[in-house]
N, C-alpha and C. Protein backbone atom coordinates (compact mmCIF):
# COMPACT_ATOMS: atom_id res chain seq x y z
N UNK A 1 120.15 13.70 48.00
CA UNK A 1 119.46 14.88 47.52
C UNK A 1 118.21 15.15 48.31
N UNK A 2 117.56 13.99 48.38
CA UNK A 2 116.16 14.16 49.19
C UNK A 2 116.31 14.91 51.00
N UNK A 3 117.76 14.30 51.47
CA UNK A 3 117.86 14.90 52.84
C UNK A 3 118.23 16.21 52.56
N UNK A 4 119.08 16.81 51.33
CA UNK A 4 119.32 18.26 51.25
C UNK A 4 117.72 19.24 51.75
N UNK A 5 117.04 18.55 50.84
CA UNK A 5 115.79 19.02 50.37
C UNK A 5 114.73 19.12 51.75
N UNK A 6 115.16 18.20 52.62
CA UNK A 6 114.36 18.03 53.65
C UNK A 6 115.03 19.29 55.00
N UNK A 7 116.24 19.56 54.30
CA UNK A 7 116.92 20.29 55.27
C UNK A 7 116.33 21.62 54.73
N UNK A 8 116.58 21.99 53.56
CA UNK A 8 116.02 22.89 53.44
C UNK A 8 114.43 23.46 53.85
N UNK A 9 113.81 22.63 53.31
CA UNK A 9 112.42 22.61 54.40
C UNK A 9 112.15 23.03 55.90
N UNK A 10 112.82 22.17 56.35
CA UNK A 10 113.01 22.56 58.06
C UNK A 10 113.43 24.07 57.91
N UNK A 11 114.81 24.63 57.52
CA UNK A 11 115.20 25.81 57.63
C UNK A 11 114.53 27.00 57.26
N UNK A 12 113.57 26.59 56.07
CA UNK A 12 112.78 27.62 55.94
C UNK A 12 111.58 27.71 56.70
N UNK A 13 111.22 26.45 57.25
CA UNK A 13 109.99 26.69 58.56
C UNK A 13 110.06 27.25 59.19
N UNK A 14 111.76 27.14 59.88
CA UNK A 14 112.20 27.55 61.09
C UNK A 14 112.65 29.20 60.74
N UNK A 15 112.67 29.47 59.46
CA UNK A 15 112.92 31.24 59.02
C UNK A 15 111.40 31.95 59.44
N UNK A 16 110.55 31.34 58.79
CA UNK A 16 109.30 31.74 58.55
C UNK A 16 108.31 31.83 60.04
N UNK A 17 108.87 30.67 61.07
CA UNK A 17 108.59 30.90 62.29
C UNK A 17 109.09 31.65 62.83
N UNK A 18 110.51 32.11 62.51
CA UNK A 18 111.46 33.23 63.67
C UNK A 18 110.43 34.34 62.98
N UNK A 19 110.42 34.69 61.59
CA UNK A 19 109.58 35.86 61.25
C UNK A 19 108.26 36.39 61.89
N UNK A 20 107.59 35.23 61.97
CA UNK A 20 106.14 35.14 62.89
C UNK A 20 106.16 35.29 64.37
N UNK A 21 107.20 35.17 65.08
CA UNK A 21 107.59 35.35 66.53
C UNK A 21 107.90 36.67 66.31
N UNK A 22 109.14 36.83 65.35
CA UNK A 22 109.22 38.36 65.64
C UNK A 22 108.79 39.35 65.32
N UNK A 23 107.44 39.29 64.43
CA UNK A 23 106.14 40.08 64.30
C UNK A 23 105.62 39.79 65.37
N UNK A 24 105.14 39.10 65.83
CA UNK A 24 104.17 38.57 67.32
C UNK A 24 104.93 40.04 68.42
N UNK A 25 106.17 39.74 68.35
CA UNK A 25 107.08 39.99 69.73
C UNK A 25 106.91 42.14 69.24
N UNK A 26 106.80 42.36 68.25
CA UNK A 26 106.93 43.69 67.48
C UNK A 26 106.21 44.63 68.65
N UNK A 27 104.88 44.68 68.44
CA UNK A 27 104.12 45.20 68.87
C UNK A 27 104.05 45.44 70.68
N UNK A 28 104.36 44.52 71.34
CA UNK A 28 104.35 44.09 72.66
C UNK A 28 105.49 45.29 72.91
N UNK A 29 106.81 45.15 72.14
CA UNK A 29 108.04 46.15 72.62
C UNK A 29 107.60 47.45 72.64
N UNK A 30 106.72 47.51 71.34
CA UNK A 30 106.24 48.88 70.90
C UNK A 30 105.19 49.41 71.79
N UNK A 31 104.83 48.62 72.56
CA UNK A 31 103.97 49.45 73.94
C UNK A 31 104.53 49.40 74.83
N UNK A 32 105.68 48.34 75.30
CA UNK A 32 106.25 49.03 76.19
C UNK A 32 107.45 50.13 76.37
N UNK A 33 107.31 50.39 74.96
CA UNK A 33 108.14 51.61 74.91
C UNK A 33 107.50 53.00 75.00
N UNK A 34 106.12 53.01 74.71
CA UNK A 34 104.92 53.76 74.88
C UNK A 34 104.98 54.11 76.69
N UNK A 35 105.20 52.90 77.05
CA UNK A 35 104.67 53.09 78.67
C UNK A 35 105.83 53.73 79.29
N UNK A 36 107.23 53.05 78.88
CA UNK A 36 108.44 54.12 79.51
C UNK A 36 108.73 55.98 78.83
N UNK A 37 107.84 55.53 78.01
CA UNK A 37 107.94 57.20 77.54
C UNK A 37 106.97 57.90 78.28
N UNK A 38 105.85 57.28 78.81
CA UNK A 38 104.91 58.28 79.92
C UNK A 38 105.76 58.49 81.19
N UNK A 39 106.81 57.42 81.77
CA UNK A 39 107.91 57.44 82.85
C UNK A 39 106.76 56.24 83.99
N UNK A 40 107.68 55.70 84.55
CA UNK A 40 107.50 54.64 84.66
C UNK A 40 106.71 55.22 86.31
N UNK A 41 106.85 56.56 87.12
CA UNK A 41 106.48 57.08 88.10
C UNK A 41 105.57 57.89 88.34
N UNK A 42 104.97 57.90 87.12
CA UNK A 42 104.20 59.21 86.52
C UNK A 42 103.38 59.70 87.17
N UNK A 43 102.68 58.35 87.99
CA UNK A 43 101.67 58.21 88.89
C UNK A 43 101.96 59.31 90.40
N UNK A 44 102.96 59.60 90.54
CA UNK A 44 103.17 59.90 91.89
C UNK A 44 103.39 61.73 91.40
N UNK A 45 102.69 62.68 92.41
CA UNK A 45 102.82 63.65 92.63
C UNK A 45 102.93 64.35 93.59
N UNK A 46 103.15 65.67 93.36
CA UNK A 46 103.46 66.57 95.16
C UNK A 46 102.11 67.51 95.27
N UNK A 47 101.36 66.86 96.08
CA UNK A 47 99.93 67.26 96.23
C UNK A 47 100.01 68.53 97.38
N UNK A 48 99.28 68.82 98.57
CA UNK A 48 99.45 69.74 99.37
C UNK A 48 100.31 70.00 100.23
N UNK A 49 101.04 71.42 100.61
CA UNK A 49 101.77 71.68 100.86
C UNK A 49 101.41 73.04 102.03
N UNK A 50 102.18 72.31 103.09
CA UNK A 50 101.87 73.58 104.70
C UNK A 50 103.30 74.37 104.67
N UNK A 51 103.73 75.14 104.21
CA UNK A 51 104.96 75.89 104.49
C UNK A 51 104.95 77.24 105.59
N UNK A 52 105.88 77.89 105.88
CA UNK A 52 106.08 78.58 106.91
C UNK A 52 105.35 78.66 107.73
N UNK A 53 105.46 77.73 108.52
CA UNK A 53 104.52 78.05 110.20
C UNK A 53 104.28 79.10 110.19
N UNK A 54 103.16 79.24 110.63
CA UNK A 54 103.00 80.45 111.81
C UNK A 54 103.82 80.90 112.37
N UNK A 55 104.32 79.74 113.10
CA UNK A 55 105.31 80.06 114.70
C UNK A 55 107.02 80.06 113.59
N UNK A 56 107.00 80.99 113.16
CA UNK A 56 108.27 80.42 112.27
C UNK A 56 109.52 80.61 113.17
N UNK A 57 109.53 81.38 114.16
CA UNK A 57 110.72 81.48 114.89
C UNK A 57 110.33 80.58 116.36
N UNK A 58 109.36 79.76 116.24
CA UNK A 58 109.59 78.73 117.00
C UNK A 58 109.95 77.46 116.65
N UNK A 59 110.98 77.02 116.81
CA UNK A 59 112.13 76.06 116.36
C UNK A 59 111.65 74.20 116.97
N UNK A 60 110.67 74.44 117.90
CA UNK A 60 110.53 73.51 118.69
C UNK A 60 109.71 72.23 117.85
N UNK A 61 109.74 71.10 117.93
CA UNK A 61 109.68 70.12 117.10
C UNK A 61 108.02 70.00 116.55
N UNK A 62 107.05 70.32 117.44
CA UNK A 62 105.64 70.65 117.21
C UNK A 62 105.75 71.33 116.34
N UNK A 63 106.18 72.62 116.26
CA UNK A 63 106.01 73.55 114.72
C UNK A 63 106.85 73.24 113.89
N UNK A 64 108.01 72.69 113.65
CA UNK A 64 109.04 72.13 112.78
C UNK A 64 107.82 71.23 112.07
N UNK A 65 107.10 70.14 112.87
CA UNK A 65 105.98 69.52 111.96
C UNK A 65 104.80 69.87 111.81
N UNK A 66 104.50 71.19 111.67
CA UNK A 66 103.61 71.31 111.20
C UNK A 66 103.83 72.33 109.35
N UNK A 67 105.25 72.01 109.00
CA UNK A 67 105.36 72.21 107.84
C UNK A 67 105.59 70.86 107.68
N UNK A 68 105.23 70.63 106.44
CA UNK A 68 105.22 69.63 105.41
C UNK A 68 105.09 69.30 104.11
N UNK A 69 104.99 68.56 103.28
CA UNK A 69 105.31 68.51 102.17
C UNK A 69 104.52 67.26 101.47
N UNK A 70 103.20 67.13 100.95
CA UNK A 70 102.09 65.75 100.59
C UNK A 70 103.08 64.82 99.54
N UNK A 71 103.17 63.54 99.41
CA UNK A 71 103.65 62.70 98.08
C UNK A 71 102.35 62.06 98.17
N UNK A 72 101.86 62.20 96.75
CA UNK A 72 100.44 61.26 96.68
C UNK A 72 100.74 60.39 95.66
N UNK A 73 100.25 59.19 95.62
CA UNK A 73 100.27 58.02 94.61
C UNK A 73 99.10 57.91 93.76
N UNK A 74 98.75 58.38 92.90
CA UNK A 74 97.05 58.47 92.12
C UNK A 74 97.16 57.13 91.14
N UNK A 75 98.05 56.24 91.01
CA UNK A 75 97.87 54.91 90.56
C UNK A 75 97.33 54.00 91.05
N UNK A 76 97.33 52.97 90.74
CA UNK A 76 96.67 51.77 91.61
C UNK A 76 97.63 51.10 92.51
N UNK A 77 98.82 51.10 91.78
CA UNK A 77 99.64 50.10 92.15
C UNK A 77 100.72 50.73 93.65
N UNK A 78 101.54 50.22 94.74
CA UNK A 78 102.42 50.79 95.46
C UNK A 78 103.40 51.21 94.66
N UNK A 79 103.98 51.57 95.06
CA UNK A 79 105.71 52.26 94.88
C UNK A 79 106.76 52.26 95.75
N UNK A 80 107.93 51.70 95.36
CA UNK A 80 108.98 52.13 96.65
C UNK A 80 109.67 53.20 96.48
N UNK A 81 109.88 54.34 97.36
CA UNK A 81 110.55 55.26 96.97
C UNK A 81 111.91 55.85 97.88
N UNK A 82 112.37 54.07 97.88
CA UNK A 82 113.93 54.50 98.33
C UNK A 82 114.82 54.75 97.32
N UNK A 83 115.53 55.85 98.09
CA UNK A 83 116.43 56.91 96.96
C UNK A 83 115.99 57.59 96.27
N UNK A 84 114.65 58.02 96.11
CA UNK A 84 113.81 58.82 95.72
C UNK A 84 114.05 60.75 96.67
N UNK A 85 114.51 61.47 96.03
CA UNK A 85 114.54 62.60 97.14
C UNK A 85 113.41 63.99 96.87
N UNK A 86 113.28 64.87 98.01
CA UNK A 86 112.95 65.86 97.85
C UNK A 86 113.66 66.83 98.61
N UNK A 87 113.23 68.12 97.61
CA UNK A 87 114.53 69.55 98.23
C UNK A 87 113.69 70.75 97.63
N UNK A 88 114.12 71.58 98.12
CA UNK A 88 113.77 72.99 97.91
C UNK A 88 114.93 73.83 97.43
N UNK A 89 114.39 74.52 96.81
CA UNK A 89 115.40 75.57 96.07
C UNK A 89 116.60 75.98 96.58
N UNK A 90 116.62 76.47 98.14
CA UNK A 90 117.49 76.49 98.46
C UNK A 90 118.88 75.05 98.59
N UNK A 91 118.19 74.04 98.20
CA UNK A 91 119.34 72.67 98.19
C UNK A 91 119.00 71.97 99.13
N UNK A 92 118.32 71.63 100.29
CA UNK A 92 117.93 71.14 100.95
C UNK A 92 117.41 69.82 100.76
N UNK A 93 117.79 68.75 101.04
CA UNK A 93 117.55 67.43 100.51
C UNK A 93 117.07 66.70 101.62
N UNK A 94 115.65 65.82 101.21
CA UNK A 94 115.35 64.71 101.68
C UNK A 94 115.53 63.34 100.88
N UNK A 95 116.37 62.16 101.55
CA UNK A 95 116.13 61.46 100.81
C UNK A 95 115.39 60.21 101.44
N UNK A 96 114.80 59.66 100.72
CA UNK A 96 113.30 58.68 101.12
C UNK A 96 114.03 57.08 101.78
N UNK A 97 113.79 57.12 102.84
CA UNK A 97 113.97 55.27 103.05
C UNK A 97 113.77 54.30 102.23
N UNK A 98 113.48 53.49 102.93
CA UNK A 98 113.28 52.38 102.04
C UNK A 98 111.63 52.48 102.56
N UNK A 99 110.34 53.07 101.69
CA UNK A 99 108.88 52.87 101.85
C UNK A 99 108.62 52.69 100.94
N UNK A 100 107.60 52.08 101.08
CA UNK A 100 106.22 51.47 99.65
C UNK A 100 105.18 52.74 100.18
N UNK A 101 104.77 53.24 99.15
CA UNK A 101 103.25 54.39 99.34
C UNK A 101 102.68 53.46 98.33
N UNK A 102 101.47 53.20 99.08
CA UNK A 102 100.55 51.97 98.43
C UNK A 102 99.74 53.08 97.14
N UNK A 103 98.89 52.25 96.59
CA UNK A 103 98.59 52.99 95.52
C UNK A 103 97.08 53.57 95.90
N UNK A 104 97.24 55.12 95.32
CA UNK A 104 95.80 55.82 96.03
C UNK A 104 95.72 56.07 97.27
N UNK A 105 97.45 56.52 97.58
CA UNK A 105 96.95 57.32 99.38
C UNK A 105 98.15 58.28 99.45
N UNK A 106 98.74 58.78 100.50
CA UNK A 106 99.46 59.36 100.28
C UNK A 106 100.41 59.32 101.58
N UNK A 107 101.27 60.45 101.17
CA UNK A 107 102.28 60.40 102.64
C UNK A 107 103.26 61.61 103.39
N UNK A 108 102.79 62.33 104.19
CA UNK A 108 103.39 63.84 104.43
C UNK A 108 104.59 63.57 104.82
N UNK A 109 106.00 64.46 104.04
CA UNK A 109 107.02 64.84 104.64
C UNK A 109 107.52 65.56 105.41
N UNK A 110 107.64 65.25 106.74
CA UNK A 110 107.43 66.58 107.90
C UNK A 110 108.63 66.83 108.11
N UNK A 111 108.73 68.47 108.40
CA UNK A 111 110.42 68.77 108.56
C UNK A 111 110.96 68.20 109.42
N UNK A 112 110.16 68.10 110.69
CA UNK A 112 110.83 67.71 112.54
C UNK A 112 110.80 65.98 112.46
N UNK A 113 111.04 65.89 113.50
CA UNK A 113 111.57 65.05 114.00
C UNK A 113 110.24 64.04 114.51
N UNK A 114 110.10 62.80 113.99
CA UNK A 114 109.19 61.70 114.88
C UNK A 114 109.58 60.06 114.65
N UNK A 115 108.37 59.60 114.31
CA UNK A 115 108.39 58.33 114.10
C UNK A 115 107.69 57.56 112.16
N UNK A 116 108.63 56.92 111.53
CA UNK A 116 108.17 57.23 110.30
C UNK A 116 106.58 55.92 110.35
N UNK A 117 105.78 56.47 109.61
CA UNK A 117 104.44 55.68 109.77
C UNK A 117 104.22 55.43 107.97
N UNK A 118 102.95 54.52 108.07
CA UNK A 118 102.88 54.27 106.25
C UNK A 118 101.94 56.31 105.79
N UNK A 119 101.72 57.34 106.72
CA UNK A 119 100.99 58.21 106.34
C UNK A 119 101.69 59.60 106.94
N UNK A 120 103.25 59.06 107.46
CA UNK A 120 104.17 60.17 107.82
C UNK A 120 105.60 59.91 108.17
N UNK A 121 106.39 61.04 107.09
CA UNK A 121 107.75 60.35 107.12
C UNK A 121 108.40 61.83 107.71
N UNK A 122 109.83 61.79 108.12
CA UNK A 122 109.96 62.99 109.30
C UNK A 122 111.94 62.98 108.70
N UNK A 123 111.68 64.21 108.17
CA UNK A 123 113.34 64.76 108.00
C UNK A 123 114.67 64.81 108.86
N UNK A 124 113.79 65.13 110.22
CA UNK A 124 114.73 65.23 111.70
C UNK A 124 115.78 66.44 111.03
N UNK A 125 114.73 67.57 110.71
CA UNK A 125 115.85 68.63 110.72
C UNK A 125 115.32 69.72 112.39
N UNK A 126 115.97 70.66 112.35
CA UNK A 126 115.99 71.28 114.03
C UNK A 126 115.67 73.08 112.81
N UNK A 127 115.13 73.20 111.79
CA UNK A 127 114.81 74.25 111.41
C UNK A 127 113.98 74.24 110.47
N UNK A 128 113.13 75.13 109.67
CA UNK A 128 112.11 74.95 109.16
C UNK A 128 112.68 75.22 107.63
N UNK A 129 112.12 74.63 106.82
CA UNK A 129 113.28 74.79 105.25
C UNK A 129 112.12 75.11 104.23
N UNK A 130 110.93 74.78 104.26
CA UNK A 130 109.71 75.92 103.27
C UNK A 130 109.69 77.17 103.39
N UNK A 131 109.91 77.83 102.72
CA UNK A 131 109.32 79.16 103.06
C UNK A 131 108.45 79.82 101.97
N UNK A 132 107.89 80.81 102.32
CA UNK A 132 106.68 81.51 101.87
C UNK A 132 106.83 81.50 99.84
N UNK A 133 108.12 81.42 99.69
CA UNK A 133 107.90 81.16 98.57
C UNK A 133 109.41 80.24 97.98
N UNK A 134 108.79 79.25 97.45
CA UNK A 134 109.89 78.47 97.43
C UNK A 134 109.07 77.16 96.32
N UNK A 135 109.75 76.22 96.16
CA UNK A 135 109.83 75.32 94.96
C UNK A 135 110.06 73.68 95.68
N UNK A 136 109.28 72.40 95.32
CA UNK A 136 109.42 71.37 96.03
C UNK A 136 109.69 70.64 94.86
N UNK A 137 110.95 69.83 95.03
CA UNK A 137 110.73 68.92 93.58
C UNK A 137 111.10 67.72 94.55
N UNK A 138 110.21 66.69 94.04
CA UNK A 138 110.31 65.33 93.81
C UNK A 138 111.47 64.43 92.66
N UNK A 139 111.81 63.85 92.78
CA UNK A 139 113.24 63.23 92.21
C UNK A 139 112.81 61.73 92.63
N UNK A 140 113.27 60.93 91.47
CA UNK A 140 113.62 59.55 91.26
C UNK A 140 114.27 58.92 91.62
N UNK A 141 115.28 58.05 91.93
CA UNK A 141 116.05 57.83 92.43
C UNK A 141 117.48 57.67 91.42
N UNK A 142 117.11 57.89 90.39
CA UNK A 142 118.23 57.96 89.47
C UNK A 142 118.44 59.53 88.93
N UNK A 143 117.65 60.60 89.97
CA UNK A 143 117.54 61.46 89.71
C UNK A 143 116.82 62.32 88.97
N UNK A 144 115.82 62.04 88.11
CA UNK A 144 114.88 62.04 86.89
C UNK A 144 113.87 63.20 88.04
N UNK A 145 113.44 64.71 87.45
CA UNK A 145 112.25 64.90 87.79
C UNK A 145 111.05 64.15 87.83
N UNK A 146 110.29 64.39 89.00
CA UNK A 146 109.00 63.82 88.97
C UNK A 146 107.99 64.41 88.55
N UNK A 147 108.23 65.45 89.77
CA UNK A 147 106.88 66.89 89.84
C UNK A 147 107.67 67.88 90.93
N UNK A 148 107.26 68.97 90.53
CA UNK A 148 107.52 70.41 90.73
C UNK A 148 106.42 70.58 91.33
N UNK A 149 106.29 71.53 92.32
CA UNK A 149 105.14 72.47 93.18
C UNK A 149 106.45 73.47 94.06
N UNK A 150 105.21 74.58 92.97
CA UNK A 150 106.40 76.48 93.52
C UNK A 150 104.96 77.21 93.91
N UNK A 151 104.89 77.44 95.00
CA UNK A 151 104.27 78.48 95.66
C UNK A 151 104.60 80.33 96.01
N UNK A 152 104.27 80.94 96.10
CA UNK A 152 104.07 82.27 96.68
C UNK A 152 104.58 83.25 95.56
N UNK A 153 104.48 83.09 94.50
CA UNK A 153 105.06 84.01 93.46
C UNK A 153 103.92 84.04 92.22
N UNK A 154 103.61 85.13 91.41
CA UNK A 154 102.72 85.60 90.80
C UNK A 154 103.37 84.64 89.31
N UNK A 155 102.86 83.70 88.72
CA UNK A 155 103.14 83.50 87.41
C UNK A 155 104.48 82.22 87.78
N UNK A 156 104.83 81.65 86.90
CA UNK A 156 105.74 81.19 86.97
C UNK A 156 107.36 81.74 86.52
N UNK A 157 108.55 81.66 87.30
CA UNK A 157 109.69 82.20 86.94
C UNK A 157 110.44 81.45 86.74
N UNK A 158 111.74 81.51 85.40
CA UNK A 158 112.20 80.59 85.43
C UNK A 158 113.49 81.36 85.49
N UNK A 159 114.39 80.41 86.31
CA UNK A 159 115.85 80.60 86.37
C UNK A 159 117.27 80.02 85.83
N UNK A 160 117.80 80.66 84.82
CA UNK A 160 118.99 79.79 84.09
C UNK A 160 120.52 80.38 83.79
């Protein structure tokens, strides 16, 4: 009888401890469910933006880069943003290597053609794809909006 009794003991310690762990453990989930509901990228936006050259009917790789497209990181922390893409309205897709944008700097997407650096990454297209009024979205790599930036139009328009 006494070992029943002793068993029982243990089992209810061991109830009363799972209870206390899983109050402990409660709260911890409950913020990080807080933090995936802000999105886990939140930090990263599409800051300034050079669209239609000047030289727009000059095709040559100098003015191809001098449109571009800013990704800024305003967190602390880096980011990798392979498979991460950007495109313009018309469908035009960039999709991101394999880079880290460290946290608090940023990194221009240039249409033409170069060499990719930690402060410039290069499409290698042979035509210019901003134009005077047009829409940049940033994408996740699971596809998830990031951030939107639409230039040259009075108000915002939406299309559905």
């Amino acid at each position: 009888m006494s070992a029943s009794l002793a068993t029982r003991r243990v089992l209810a310690t061991l109830l009363a401890a799972g209870t206390l762990i899983g109050a402990a453990t409660l709260p911890a989930a409950a913020d990080d469910h807080r933090r995936d509901h802000r999105g886990p990228h939140s930090s990263l936006v599409i800051g300034d933006v050079q669209y239609d050259s000047p030289s727009r009917h000059d095709r040559s790789n100098r003015a191809l880069n001098r449109e571009w497209v800013e990704i800024r990181n305003t967190g602390r922390h880096s980011l990798n943003l392979r498979g991460y893409t950007l495109t313009d309205q018309q469908g035009n897709r960039y999709r991101f290597p394999d880079f880290r944008l460290e946290g608090r700097s940023a990194v221009k997407v240039h249409t033409g053609q170069g060499r990719d650096t930690r402060h410039d990454l290069y499409q290698d297209r042979n035509r210019q794809i901003w134009n005077d009024r047009d829409t940049a979205t940033l994408r996740d790599h699971r596809g998830n909006v990031i951030d939107t930036e639409s230039w040259g139009r009075r108000g915002h328009q939406h299309h559905g």
